[in-house]
Each structure stands twice: as structure tokens, then as C-alpha cells.
C-alpha atoms as a PDB file:
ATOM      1  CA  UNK A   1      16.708  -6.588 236.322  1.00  0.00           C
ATOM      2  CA  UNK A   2      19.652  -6.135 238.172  1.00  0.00           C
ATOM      3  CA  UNK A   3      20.767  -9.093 240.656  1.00  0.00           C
ATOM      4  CA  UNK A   4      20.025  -6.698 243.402  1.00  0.00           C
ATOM      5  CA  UNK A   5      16.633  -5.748 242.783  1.00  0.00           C
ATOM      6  CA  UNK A   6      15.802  -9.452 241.567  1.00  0.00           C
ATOM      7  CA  UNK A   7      17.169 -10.927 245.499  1.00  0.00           C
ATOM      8  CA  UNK A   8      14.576  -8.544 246.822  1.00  0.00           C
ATOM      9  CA  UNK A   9      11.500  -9.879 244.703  1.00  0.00           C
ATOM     10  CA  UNK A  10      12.411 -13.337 245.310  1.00  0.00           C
ATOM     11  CA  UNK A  11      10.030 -14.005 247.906  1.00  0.00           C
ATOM     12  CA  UNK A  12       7.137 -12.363 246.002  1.00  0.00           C
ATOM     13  CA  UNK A  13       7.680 -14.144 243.270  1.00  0.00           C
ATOM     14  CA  UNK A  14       7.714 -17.567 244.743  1.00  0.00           C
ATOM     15  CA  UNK A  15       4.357 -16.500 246.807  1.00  0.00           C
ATOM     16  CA  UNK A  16       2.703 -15.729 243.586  1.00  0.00           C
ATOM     17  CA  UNK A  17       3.635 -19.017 242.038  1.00  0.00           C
ATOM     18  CA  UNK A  18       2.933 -20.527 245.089  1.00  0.00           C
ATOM     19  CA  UNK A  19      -0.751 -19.241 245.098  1.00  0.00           C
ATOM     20  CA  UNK A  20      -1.372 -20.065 241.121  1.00  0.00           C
ATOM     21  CA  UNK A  21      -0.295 -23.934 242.165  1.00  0.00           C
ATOM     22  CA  UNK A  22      -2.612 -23.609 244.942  1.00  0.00           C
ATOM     23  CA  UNK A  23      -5.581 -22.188 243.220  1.00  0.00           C
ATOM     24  CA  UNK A  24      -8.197 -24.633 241.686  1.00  0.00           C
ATOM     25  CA  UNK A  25      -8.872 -24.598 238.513  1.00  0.00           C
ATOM     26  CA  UNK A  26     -12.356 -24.148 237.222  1.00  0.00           C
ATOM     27  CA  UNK A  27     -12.899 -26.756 235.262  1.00  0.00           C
ATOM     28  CA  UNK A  28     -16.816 -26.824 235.392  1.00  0.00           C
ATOM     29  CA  UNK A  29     -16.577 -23.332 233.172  1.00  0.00           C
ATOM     30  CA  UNK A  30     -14.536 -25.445 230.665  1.00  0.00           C
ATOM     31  CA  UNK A  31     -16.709 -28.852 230.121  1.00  0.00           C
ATOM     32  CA  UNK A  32     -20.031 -26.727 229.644  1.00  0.00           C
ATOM     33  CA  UNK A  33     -18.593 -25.641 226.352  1.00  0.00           C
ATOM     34  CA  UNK A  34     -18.609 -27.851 223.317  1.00  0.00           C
ATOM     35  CA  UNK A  35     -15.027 -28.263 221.827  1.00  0.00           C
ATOM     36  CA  UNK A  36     -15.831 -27.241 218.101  1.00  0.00           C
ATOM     37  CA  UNK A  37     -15.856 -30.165 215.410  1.00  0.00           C
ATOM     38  CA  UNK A  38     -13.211 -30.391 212.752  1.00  0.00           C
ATOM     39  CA  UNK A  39     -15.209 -29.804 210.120  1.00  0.00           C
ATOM     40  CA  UNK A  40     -15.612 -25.705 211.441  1.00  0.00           C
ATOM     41  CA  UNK A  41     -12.224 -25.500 210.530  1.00  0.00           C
ATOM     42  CA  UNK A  42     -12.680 -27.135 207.075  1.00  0.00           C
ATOM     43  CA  UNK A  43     -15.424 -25.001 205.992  1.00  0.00           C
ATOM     44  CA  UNK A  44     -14.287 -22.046 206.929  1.00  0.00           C
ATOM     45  CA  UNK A  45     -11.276 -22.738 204.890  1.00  0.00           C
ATOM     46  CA  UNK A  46     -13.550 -23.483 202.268  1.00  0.00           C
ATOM     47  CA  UNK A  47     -15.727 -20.276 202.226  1.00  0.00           C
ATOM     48  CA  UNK A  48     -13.016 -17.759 203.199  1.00  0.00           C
ATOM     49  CA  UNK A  49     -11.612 -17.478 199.590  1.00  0.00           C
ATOM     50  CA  UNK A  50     -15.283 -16.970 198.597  1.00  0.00           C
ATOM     51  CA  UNK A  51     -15.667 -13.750 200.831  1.00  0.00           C
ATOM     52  CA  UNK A  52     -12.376 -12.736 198.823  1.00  0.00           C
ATOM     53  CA  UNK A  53     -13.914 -12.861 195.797  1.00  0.00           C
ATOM     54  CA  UNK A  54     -17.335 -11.259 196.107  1.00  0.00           C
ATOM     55  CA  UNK A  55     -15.458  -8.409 198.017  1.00  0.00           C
ATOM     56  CA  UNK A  56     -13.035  -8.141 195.103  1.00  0.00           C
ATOM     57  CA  UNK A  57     -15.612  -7.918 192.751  1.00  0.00           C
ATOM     58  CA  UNK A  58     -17.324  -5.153 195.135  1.00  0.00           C
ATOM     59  CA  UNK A  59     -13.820  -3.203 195.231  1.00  0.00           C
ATOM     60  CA  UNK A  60     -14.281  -3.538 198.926  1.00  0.00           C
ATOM     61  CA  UNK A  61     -10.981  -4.617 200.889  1.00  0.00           C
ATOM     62  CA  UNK A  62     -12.172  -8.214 202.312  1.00  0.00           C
ATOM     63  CA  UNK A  63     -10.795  -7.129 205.818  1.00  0.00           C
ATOM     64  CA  UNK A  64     -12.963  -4.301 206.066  1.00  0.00           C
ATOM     65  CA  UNK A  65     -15.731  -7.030 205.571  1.00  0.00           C
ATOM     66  CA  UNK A  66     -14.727 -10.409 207.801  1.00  0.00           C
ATOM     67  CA  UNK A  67     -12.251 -12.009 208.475  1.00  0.00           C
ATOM     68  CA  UNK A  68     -11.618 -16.099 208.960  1.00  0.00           C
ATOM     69  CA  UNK A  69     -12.619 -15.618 212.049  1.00  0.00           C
ATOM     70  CA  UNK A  70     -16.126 -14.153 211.073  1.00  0.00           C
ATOM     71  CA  UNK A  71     -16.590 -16.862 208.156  1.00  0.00           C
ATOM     72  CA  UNK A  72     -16.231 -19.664 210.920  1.00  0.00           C
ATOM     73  CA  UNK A  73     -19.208 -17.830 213.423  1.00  0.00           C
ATOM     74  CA  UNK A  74     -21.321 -17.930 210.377  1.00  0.00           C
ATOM     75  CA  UNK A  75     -21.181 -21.580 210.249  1.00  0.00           C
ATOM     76  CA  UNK A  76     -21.268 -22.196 213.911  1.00  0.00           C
ATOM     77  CA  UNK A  77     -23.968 -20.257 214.210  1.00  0.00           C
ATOM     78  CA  UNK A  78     -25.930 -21.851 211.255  1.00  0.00           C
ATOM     79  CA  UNK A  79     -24.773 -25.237 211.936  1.00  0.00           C
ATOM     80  CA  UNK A  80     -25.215 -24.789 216.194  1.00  0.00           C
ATOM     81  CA  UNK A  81     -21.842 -25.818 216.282  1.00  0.00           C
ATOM     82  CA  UNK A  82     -21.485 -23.912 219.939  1.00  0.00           C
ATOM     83  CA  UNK A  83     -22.102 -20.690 219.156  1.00  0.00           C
ATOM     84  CA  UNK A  84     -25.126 -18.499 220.885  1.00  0.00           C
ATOM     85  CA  UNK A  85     -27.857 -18.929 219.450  1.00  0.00           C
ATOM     86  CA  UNK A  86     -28.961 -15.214 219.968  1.00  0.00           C
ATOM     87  CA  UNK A  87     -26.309 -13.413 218.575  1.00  0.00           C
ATOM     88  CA  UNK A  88     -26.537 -12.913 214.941  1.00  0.00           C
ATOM     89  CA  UNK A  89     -22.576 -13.330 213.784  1.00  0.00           C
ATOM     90  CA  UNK A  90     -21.057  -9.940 212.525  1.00  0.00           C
ATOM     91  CA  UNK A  91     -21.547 -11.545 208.631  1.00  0.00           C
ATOM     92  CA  UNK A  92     -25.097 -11.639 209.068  1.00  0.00           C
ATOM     93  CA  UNK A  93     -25.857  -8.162 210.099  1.00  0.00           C
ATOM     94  CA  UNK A  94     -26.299  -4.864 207.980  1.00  0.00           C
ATOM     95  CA  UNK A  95     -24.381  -3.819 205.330  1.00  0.00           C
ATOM     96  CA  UNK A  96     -22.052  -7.058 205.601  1.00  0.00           C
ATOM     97  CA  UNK A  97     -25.032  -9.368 205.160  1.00  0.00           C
ATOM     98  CA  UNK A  98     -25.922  -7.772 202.269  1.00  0.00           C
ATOM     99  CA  UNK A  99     -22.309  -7.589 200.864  1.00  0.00           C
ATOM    100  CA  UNK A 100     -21.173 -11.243 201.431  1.00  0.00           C
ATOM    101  CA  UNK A 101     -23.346 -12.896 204.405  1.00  0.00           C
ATOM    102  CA  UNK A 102     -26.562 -13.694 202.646  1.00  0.00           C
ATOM    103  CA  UNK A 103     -24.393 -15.861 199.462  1.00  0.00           C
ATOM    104  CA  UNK A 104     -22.587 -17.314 202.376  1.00  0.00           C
ATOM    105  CA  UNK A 105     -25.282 -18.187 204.119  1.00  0.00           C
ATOM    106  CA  UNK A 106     -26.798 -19.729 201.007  1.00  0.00           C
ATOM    107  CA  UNK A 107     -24.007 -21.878 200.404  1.00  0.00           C
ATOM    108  CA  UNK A 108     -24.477 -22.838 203.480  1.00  0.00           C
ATOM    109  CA  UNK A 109     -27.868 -23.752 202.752  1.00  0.00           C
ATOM    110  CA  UNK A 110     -27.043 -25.551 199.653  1.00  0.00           C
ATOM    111  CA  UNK A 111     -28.905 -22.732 197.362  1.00  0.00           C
ATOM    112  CA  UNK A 112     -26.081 -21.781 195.711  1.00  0.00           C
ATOM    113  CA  UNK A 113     -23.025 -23.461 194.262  1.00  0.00           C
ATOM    114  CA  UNK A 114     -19.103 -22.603 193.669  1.00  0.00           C
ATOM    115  CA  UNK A 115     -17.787 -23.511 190.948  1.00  0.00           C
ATOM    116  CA  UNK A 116     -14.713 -22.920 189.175  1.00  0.00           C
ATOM    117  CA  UNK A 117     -15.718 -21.113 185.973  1.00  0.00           C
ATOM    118  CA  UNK A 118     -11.719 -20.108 184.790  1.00  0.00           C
ATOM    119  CA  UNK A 119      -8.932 -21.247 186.628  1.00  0.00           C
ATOM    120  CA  UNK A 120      -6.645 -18.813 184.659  1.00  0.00           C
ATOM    121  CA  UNK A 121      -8.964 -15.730 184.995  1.00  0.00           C
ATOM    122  CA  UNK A 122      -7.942 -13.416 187.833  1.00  0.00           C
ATOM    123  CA  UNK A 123     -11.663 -13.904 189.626  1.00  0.00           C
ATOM    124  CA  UNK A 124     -12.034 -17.904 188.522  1.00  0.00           C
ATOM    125  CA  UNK A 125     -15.116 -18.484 190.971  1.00  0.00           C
ATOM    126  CA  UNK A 126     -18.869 -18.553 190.234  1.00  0.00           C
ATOM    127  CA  UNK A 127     -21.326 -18.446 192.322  1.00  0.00           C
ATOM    128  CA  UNK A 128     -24.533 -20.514 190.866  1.00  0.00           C
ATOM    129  CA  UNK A 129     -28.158 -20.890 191.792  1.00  0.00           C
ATOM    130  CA  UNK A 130     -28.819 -24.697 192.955  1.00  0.00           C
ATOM    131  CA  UNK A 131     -32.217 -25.874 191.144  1.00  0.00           C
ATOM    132  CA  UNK A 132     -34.405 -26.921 194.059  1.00  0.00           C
ATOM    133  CA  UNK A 133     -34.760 -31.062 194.667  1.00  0.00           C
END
């Protein structure tokens, strides 16, 4: 902006400020929702690599499927970590449940395993059934 045109939006500018200083901030909105637990973050950094791999071994392109994102709704939703309990997460539904969701969710559920079946093979992960207790 040029100095001139700056001088003349001076006052506009200061009443806007002036107004978001002077507006309350809703902080009822905030405290209803649950701040997420660490462990979200672990898991889904846990499980992400696994979408890789059974959408590699699909020849489906992983983003086309979920992304990190996605992986961590699954487990909020499974795990009530905040998420509505209502909306089925995007991994869950259709053609992506069937893909991907369904071993996620079972991993989730302790029915499967990962385990890492060749650490020099270019898809080292397995995916096992877990022998019920």
C-alpha cells in the first residue's frame, strides 16, 4: 500500500482491532470439547504405514484411500476419544472399509496382528489373525 492510501485506512483499522479486543471470547464452545489424548497421535502414527501397505499391495494410491487424518477418526471414533458417535469416519464406509477400514479396525480390536515378516523386502509387514483368548 502506498503511504497515502494506508493514512486513510488508519482509523478503520484501529476500529477493527479495537472491536476484536472488545469482543468476548466464547469460551463455553471450547471447554465442551474434549482435548484429544496423546495416545490418538501415537496410534495413528502407528497404523498410517499400515494403510500404506495394504493400498500398495491393492495398486491403489494410499491418498486416494485416507489420509493421517482419516486413520486418527478411525480410532477416535472406535476408542470415543471425542469424536461423534454417529458419524461413521470416512475409513469405515464403502469401498474404503472394504479396502483398508475393516483390517484397521481389527487391529484396533486386537483380531489381527502386525508383524514384521522381512525388513529387507519392499512390503516387510504382515498382517496376522490373533487366536482368540
Amino acid at each position: 500500500m502506498q503511504r497515502n492510501d494506508l493514512k486513510r485506512k488508519v482509523n478503520d483499522l484501529v476500529a477493527c482491532v479495537q472491536r476484536g479486543a472488545e469482543t468476548p471470547v466464547e469460551r463455553s464452545q471450547r471447554s465442551s470439547q474434549r482435548e484429544p489424548p496423546s495416545q490418538l497421535n501415537l496410534l495413528g502414527q502407528f497404523l498410517t504405514p499400515a494403510l500404506t501397505t495394504i493400498c500398495r499391495r491393492a495398486e491403489v494410491a494410499a491418498s486416494m484411500v485416507g489420509t493421517a487424518t482419516d486413520v486418527r477418526d478411525l480410532i477416535a471414533y472406535r476408542f470415543d476419544f471425542g469424536s461423534a458417535p454417529d458419524e461413521m469416519p470416512l475409513l469405515l464406509r464403502g469401498w474404503r472399509a472394504e479396502l483398508v477400514g475393516n483390517l484397521l479396525d481389527d487391529l484396533l480390536a486386537g483380531k489381527k496382528s502386525i508383524r514384521i515378516r522381512n525388513p529387507r523386502h519392499e512390503d516387510p509387514l504382515a498382517f496376522d489373525d490373533v487366536a482368540p483368548a
